[in-house]
Protein backbone atom coordinates (compact mmCIF):
# COMPACT_ATOMS: atom_id res chain seq x y z
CA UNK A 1 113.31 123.02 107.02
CA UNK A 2 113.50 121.23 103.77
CA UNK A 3 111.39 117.90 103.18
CA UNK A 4 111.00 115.76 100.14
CA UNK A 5 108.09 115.40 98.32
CA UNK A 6 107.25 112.08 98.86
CA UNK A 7 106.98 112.68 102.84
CA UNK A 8 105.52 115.93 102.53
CA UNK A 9 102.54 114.56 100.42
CA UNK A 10 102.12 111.29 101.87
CA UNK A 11 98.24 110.18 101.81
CA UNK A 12 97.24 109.80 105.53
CA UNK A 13 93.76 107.80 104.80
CA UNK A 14 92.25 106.50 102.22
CA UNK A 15 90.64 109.61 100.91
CA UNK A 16 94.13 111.10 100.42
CA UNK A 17 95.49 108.06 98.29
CA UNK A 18 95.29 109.22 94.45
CA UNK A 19 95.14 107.25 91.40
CA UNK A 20 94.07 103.86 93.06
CA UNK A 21 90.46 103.88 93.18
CA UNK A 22 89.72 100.13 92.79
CA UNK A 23 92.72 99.07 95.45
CA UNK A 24 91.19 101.49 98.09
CA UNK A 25 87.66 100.69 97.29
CA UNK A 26 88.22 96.66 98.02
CA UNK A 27 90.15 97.29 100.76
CA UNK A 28 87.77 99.80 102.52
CA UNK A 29 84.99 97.14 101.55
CA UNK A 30 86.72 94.71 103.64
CA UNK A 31 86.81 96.76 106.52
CA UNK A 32 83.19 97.65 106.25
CA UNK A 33 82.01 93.74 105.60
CA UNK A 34 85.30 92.48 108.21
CA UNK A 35 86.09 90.34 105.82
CA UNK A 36 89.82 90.81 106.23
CA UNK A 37 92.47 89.24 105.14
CA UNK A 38 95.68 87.85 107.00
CA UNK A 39 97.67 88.46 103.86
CA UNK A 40 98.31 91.14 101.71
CA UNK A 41 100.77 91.64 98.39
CA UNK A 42 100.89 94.94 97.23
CA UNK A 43 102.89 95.59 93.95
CA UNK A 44 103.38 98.52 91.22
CA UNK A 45 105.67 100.10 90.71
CA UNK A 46 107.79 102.93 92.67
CA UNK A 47 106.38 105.68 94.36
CA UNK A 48 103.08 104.95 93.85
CA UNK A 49 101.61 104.32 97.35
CA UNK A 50 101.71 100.94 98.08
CA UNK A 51 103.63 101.67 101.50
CA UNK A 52 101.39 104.68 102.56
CA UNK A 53 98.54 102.28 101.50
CA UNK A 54 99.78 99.57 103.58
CA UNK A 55 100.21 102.36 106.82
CA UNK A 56 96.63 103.72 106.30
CA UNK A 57 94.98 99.92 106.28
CA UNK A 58 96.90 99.35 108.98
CA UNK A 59 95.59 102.59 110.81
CA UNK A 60 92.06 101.92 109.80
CA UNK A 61 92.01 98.39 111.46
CA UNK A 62 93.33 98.88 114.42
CA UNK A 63 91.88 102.59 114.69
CA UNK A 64 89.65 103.34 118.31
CA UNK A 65 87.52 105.92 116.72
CA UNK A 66 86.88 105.30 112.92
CA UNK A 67 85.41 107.50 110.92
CA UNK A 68 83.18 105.75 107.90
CA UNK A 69 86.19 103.39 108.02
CA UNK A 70 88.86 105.68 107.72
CA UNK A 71 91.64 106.15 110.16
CA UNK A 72 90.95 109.34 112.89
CA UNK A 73 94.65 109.48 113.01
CA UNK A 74 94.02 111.08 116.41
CA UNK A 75 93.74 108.58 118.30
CA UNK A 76 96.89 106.80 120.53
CA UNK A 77 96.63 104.07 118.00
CA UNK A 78 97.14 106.60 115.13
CA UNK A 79 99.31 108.16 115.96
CA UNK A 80 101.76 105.48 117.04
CA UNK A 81 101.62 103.99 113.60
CA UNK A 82 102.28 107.22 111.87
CA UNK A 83 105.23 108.11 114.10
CA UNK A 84 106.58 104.27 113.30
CA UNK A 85 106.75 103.85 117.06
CA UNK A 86 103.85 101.28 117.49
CA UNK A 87 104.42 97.51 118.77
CA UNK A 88 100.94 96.10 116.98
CA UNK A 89 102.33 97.57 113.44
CA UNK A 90 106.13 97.14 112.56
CA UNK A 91 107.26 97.89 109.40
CA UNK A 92 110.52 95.86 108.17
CA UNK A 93 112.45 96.24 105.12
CA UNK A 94 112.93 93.25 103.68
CA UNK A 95 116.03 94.49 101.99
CA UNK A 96 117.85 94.32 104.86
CA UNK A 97 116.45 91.56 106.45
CA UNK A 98 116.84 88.89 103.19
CA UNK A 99 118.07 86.28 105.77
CA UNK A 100 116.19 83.59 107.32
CA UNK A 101 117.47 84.23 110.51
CA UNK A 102 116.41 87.67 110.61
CA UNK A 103 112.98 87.20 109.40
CA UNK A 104 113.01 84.64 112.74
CA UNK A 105 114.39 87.37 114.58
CA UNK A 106 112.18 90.23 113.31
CA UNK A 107 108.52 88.21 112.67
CA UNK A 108 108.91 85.01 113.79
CA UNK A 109 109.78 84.64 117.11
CA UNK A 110 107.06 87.25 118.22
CA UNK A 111 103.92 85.81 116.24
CA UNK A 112 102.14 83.91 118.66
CA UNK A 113 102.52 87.45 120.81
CA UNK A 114 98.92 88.95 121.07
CA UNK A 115 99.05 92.52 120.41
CA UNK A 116 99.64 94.84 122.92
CA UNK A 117 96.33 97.09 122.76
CA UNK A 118 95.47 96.99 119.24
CA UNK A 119 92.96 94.37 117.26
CA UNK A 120 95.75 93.40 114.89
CA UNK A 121 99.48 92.71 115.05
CA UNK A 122 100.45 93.79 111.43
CA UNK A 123 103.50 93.31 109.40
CA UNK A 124 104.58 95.59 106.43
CA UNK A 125 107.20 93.95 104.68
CA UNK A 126 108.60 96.33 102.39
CA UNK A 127 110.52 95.27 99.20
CA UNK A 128 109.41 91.63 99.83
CA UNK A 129 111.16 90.47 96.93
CA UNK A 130 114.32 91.00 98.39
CA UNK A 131 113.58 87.97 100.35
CA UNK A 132 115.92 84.84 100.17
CA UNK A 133 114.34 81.49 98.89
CA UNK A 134 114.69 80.15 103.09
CA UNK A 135 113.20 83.37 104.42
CA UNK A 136 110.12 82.79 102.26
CA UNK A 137 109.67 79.83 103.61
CA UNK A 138 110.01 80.26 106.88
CA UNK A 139 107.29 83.12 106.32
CA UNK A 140 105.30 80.79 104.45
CA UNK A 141 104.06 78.27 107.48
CA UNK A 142 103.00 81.18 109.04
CA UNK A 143 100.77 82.98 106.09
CA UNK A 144 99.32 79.44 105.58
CA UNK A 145 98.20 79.12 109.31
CA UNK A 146 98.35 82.60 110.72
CA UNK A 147 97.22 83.46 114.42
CA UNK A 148 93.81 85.42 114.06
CA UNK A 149 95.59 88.36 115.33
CA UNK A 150 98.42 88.43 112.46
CA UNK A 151 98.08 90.71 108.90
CA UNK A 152 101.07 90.79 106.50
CA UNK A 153 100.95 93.40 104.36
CA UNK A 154 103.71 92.98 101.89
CA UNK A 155 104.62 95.81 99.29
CA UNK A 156 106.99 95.11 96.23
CA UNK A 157 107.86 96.71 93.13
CA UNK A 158 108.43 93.00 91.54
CA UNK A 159 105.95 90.99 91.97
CA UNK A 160 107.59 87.85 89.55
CA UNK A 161 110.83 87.22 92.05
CA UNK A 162 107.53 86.56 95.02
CA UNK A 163 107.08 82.95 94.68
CA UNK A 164 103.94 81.45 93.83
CA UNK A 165 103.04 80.03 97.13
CA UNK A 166 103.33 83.41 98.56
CA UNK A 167 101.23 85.05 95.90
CA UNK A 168 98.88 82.03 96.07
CA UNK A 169 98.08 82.77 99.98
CA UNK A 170 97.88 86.27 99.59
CA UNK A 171 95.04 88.90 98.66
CA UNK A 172 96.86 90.64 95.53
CA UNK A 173 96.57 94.35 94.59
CA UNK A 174 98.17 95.93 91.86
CA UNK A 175 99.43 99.76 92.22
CA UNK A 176 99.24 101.94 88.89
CA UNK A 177 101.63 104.53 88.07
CA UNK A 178 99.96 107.53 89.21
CA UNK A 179 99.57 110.26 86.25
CA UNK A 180 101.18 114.02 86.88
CA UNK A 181 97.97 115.19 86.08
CA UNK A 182 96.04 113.39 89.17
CA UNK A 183 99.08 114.73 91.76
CA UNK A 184 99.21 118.61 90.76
């Protein structure tokens, strides 16, 4: 059965990420002090992690058996949010969801929702930019004064169409083109 490289070699904890050293050594810091934040903006360019990144934080926090702060990806936890089937971690593209009523629909509406066995309810926006001027700020009340409970993790390949108030509120990594060298 044929599968594409990207899925094939996807990092599965932090160990596994290449070519972002300083991104995976704050975040794993953050973990080990719990100083975490409630939002995250992720941004590089394509295929260079910032998804898979996003997945393994968002493993590692809400992980029942970590291992030096790395996800176990055994556990029930684990394995949920690597099979995209977990209700404390959903992932939305934010392609197709550019409309304010859908980011009420999909984030919204279920915020003040404690998670359902996990630590954290996390968000992965994906392609945030795609956002329309009204969904960011409907999103914005809510990374301002976030329930304890709530992480956004928010990946984009262009970071100057996120406005400034989003940006502003958010813990900011940037993603480096990964060399050929570091993959083969």
């Amino acid at each position: 059965m044929y599968e594409n490289f990207a899925t094939k070699y996807r990092p599965q904890t932090f160990e596994d990420v290449k070519g972002q050293d300083a991104v995976i050594k704050t975040l794993t810091n953050s973990l080990k002090m719990k100083r975490v934040a409630h939002a995250y903006l992720l941004f590089g360019p394509r295929g260079c992690g910032k998804t898979s990144v996003a997945r393994i934080f968002a493993k590692a926090i809400n992980c029942h058996k970590p291992q030096n702060f790395q996800p176990c990806n055994k556990c029930a936890s684990c394995i949920e949010i690597g099979e995209s089937k977990s209700l404390d971690v959903l992932e939305i593209d934010a392609a197709s969801h550019t409309k304010v009523d859908q980011i009420k629909d999909a984030i919204l509406e279920s915020i003040d929702i404690t998670p359902s066995r996990d630590k954290y309810k996390i968000y992965i926006l994906d392609e945030v930019h795609m956002l329309s001027k009204h969904s960011f700020n409907a999103l914005l009340k809510t990374i301002e004064e976030p329930p304890e409970h709530i992480i956004f993790m928010m990946a984009t390949t262009e970071q100057a169409k996120v406005p400034s108030t989003i940006i502003s509120r958010s813990q900011s990594f940037r993603f480096k083109l990964i060399n050929k060298e570091i993959i083969s």
